[in-house]
PDB file of N, CA and C in Angstrom:
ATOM      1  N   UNK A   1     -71.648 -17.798  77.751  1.00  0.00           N
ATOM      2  CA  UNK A   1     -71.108 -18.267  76.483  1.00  0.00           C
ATOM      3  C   UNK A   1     -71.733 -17.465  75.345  1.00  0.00           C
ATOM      4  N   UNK A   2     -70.965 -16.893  74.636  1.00  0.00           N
ATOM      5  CA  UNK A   2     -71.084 -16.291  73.614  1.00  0.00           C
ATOM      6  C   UNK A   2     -72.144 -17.082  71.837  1.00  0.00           C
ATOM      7  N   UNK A   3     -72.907 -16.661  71.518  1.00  0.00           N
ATOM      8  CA  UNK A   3     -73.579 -17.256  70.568  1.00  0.00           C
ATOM      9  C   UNK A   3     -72.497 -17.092  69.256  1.00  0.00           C
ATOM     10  N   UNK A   4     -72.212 -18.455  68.724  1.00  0.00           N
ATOM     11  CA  UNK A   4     -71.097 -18.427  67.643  1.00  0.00           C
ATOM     12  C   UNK A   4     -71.836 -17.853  66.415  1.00  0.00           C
ATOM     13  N   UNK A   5     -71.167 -17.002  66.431  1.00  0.00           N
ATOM     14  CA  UNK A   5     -71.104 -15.964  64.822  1.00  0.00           C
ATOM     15  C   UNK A   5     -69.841 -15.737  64.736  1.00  0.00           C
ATOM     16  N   UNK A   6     -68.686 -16.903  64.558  1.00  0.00           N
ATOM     17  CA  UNK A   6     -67.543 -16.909  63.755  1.00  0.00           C
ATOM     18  C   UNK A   6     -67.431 -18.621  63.170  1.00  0.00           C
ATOM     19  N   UNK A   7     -66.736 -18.713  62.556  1.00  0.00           N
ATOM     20  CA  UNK A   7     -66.255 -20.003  61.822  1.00  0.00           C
ATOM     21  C   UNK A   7     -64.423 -19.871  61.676  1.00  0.00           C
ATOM     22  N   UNK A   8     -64.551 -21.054  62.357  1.00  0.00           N
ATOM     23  CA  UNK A   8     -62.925 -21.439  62.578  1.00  0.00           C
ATOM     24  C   UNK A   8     -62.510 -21.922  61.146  1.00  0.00           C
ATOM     25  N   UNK A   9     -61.312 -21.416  60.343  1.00  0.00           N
ATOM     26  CA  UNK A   9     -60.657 -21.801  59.246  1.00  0.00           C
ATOM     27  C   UNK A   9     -59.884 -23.005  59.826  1.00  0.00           C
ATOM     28  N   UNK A  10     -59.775 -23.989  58.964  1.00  0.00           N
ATOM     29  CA  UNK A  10     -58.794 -25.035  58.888  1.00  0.00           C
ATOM     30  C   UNK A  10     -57.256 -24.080  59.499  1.00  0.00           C
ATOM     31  N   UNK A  11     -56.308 -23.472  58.646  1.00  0.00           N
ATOM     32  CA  UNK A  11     -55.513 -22.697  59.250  1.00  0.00           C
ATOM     33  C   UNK A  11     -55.550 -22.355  60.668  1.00  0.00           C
ATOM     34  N   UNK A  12     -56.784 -21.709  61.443  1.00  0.00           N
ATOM     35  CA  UNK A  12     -57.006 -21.431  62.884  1.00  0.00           C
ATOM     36  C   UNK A  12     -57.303 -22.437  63.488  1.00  0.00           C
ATOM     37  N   UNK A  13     -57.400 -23.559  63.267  1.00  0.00           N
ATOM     38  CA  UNK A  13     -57.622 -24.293  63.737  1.00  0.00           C
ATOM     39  C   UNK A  13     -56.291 -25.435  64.511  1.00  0.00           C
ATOM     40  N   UNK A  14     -55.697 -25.169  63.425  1.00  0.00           N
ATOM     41  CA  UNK A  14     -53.911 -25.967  63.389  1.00  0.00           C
ATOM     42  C   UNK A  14     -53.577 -24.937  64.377  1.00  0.00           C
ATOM     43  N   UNK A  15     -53.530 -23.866  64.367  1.00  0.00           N
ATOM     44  CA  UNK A  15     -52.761 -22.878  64.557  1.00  0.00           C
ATOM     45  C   UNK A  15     -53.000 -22.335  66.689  1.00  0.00           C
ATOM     46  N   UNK A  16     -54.305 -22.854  66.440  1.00  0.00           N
ATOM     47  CA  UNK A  16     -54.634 -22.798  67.541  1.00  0.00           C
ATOM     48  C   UNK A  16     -54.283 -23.889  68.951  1.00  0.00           C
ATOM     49  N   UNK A  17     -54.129 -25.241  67.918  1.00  0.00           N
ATOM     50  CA  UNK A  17     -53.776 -26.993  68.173  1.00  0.00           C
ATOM     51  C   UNK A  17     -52.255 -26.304  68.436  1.00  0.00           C
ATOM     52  N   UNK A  18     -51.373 -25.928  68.009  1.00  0.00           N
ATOM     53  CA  UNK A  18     -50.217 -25.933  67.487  1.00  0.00           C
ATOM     54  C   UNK A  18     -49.443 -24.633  69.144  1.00  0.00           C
ATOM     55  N   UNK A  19     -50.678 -23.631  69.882  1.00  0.00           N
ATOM     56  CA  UNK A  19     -50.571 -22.926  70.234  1.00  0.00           C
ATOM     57  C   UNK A  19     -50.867 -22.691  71.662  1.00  0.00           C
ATOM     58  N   UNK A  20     -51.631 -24.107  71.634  1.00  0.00           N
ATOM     59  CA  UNK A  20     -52.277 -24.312  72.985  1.00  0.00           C
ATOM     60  C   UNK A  20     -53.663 -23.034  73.576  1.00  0.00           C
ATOM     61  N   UNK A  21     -53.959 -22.538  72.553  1.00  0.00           N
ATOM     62  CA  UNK A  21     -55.253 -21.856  72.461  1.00  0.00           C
ATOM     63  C   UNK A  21     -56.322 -22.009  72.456  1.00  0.00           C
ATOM     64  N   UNK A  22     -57.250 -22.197  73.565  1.00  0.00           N
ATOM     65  CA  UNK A  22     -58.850 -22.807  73.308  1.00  0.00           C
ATOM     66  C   UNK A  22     -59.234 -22.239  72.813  1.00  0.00           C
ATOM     67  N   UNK A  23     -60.438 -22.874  72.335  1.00  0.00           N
ATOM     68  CA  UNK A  23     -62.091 -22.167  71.525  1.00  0.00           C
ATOM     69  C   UNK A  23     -62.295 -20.876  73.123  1.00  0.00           C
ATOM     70  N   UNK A  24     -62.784 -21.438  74.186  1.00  0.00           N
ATOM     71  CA  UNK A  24     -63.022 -20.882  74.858  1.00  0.00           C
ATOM     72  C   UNK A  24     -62.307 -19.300  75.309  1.00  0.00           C
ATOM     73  N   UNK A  25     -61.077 -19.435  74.797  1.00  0.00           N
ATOM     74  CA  UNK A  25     -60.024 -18.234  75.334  1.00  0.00           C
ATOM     75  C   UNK A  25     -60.381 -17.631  74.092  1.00  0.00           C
ATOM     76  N   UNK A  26     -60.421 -18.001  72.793  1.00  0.00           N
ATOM     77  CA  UNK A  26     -60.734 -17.422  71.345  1.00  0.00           C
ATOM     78  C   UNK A  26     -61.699 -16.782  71.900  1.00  0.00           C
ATOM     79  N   UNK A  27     -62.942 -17.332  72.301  1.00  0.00           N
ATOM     80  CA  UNK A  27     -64.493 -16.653  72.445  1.00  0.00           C
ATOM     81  C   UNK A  27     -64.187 -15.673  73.122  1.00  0.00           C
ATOM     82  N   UNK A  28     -63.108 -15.711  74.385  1.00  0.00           N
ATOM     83  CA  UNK A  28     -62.918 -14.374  75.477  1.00  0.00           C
ATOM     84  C   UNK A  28     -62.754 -13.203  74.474  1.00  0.00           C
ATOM     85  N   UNK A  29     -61.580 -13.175  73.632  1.00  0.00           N
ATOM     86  CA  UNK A  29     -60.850 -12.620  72.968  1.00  0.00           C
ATOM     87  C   UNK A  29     -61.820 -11.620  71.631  1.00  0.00           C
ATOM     88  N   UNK A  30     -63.041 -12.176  71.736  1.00  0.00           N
ATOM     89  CA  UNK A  30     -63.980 -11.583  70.357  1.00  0.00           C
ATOM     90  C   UNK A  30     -64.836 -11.454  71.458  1.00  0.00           C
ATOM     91  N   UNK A  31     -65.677 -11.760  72.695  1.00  0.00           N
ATOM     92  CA  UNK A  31     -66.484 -10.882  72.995  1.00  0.00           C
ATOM     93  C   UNK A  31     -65.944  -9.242  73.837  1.00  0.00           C
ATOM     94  N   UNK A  32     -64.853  -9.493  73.926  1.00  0.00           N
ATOM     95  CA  UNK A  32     -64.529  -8.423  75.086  1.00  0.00           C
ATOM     96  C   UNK A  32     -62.869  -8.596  74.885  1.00  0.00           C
ATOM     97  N   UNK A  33     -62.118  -7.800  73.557  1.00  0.00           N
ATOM     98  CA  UNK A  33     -60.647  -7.587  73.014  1.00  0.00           C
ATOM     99  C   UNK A  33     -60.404  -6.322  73.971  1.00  0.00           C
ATOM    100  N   UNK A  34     -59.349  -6.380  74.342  1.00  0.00           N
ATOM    101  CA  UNK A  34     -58.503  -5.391  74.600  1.00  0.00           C
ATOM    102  C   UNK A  34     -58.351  -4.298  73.885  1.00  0.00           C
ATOM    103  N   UNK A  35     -57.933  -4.225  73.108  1.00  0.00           N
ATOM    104  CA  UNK A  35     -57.153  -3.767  71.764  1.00  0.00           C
ATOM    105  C   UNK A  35     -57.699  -4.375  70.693  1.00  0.00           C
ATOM    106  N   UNK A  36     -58.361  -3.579  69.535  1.00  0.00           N
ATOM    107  CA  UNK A  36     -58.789  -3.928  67.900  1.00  0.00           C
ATOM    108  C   UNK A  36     -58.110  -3.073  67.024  1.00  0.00           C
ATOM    109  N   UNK A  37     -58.018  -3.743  66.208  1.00  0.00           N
ATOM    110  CA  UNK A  37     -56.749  -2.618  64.794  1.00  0.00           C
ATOM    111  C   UNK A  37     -56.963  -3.357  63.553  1.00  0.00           C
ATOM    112  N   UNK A  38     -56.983  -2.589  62.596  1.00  0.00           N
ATOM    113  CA  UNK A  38     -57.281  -2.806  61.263  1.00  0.00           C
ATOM    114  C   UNK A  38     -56.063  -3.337  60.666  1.00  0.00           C
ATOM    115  N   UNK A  39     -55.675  -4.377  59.747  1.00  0.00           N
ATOM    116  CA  UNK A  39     -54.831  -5.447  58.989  1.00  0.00           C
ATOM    117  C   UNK A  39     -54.815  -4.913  57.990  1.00  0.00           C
ATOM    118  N   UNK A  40     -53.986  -5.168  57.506  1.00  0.00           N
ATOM    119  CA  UNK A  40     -53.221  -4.453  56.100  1.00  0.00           C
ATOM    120  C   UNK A  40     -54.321  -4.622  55.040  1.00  0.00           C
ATOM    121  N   UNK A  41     -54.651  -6.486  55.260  1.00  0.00           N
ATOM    122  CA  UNK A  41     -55.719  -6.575  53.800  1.00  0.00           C
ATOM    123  C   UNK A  41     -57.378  -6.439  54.312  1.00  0.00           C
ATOM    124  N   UNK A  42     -57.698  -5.434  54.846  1.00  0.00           N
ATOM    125  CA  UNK A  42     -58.734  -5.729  55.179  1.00  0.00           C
ATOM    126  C   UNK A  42     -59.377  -6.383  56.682  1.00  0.00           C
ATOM    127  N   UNK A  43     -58.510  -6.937  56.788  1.00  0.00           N
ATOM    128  CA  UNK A  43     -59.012  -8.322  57.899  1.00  0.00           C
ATOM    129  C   UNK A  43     -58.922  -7.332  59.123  1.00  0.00           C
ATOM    130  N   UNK A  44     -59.410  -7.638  60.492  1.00  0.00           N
ATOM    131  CA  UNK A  44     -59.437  -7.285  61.486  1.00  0.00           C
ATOM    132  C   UNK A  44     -58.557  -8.106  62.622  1.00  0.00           C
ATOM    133  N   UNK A  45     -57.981  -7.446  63.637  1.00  0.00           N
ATOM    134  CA  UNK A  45     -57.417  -8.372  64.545  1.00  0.00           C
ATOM    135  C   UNK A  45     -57.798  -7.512  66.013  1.00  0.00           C
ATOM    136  N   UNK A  46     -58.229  -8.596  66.955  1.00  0.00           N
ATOM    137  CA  UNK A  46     -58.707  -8.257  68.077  1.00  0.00           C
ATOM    138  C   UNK A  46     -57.585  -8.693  69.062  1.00  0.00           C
ATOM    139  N   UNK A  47     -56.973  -8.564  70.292  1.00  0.00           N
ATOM    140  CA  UNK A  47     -56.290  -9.062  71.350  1.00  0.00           C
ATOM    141  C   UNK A  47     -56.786  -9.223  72.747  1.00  0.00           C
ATOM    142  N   UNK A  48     -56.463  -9.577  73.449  1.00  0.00           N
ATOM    143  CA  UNK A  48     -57.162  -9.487  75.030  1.00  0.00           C
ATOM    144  C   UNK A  48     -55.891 -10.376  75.919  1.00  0.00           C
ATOM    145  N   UNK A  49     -55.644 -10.127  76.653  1.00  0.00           N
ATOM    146  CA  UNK A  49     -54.870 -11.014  77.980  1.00  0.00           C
ATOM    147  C   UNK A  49     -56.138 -11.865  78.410  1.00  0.00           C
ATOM    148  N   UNK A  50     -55.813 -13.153  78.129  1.00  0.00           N
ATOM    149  CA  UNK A  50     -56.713 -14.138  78.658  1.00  0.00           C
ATOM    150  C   UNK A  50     -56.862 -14.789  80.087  1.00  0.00           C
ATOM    151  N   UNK A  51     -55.252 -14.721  80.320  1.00  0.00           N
ATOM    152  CA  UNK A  51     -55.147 -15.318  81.530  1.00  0.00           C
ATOM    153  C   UNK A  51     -53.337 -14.367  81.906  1.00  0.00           C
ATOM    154  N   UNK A  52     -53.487 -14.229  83.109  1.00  0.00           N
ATOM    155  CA  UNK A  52     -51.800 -13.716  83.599  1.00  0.00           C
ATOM    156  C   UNK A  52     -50.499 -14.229  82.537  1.00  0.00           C
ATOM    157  N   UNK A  53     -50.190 -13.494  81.705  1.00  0.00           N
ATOM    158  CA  UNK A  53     -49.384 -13.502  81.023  1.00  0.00           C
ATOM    159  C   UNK A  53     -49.407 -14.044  79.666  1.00  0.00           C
ATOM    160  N   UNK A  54     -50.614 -14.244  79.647  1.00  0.00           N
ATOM    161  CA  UNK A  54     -50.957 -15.193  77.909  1.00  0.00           C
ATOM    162  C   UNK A  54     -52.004 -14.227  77.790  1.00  0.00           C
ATOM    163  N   UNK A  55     -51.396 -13.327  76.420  1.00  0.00           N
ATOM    164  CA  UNK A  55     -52.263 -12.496  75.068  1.00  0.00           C
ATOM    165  C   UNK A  55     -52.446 -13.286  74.135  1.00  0.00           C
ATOM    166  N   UNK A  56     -53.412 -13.291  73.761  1.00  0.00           N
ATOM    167  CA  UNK A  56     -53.937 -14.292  72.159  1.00  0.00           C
ATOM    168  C   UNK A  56     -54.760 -12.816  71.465  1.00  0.00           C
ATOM    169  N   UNK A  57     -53.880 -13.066  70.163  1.00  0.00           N
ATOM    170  CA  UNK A  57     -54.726 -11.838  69.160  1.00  0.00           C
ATOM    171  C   UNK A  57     -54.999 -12.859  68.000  1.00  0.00           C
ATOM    172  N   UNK A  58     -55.915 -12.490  67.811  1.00  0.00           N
ATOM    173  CA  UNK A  58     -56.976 -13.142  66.785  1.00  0.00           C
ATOM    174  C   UNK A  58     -57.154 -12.387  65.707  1.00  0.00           C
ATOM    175  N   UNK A  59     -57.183 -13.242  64.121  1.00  0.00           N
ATOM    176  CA  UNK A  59     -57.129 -12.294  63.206  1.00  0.00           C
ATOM    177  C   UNK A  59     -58.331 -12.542  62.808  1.00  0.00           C
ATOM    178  N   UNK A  60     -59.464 -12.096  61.559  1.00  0.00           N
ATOM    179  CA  UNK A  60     -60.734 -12.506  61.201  1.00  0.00           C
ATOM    180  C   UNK A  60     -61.224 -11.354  60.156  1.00  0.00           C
ATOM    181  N   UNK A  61     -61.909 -12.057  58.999  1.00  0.00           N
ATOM    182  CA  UNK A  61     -62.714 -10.808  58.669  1.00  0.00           C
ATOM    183  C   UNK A  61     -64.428 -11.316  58.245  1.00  0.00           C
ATOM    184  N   UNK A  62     -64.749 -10.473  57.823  1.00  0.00           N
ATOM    185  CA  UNK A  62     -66.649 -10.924  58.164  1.00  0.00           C
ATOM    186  C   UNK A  62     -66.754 -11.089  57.200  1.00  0.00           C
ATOM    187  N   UNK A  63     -67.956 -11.678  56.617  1.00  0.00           N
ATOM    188  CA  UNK A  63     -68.476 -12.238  55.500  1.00  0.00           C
ATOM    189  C   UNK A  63     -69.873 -12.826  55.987  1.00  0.00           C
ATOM    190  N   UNK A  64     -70.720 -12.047  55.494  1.00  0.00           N
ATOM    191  CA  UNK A  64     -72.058 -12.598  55.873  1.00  0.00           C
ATOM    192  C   UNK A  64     -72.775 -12.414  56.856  1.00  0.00           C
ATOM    193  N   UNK A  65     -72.144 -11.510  57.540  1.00  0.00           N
ATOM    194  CA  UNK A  65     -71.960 -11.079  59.341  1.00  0.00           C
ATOM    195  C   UNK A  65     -71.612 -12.383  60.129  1.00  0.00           C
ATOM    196  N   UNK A  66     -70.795 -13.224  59.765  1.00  0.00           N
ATOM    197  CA  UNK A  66     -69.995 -13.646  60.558  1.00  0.00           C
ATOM    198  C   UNK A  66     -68.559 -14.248  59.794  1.00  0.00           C
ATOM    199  N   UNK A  67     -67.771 -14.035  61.601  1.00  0.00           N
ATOM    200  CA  UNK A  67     -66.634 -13.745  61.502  1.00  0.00           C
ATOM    201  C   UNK A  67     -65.673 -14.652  60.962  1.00  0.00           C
ATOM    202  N   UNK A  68     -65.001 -14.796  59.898  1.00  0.00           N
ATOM    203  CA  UNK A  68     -64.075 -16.168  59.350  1.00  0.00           C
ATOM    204  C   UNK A  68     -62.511 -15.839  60.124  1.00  0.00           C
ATOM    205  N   UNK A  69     -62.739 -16.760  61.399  1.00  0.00           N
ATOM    206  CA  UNK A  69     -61.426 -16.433  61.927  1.00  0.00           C
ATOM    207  C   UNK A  69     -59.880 -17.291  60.883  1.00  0.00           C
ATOM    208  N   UNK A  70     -59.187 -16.250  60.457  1.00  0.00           N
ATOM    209  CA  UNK A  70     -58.281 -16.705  60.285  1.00  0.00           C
ATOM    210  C   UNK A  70     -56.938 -17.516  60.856  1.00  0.00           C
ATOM    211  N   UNK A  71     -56.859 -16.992  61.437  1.00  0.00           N
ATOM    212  CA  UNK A  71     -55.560 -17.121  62.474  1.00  0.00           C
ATOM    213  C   UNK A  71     -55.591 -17.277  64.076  1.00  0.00           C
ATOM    214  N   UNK A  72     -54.550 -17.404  64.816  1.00  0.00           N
ATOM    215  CA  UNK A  72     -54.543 -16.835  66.282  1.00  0.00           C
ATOM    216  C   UNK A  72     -53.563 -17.040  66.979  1.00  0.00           C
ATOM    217  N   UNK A  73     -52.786 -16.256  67.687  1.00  0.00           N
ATOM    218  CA  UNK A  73     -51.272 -15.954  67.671  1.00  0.00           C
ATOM    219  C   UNK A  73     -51.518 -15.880  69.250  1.00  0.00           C
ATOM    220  N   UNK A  74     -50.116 -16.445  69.975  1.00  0.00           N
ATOM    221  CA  UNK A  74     -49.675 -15.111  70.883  1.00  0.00           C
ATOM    222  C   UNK A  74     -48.945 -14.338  71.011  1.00  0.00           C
ATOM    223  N   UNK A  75     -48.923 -13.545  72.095  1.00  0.00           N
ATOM    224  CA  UNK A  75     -48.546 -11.899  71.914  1.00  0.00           C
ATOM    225  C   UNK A  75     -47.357 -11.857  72.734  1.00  0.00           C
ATOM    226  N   UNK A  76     -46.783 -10.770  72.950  1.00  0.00           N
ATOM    227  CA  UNK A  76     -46.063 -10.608  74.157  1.00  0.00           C
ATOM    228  C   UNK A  76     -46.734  -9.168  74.289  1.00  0.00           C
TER     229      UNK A  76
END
């Protein structure tokens, strides 16, 4: 288990409820992304295949050295 240096936004949080996305698959997804790419405003977004056929990309940007996850989507 990964030592938390992110903070879940209200927004990621719904979004995650809303998505069927654990904390736990989030944590996969920021220690060990697939794929990282830079966001239009700044923000960062990481991806990873969590499980056979479910990608979750995660959006976030830092502040303080840790990570304010914004968002968290899935992929195709």
């Amino acid at each position: 288990m990964m030592i938390k240096d992110y903070i879940l936004t209200n927004h990621a949080k719904l979004r995650m409820k809303e998505r069927n996305i654990s904390e736990k698959e989030l944590e996969r997804v920021l220690e060990s992304p697939d794929i990282t790419y830079p966001g239009r405003h700044g923000e960062t977004n990481v991806a990873k295949e969590v499980e056979k056929g479910k990608n979750v990309r995660v959006t976030y940007v830092v502040k303080k050295k840790k990570k304010i996850i914004i968002t968290a989507m899935l992929i195709n």
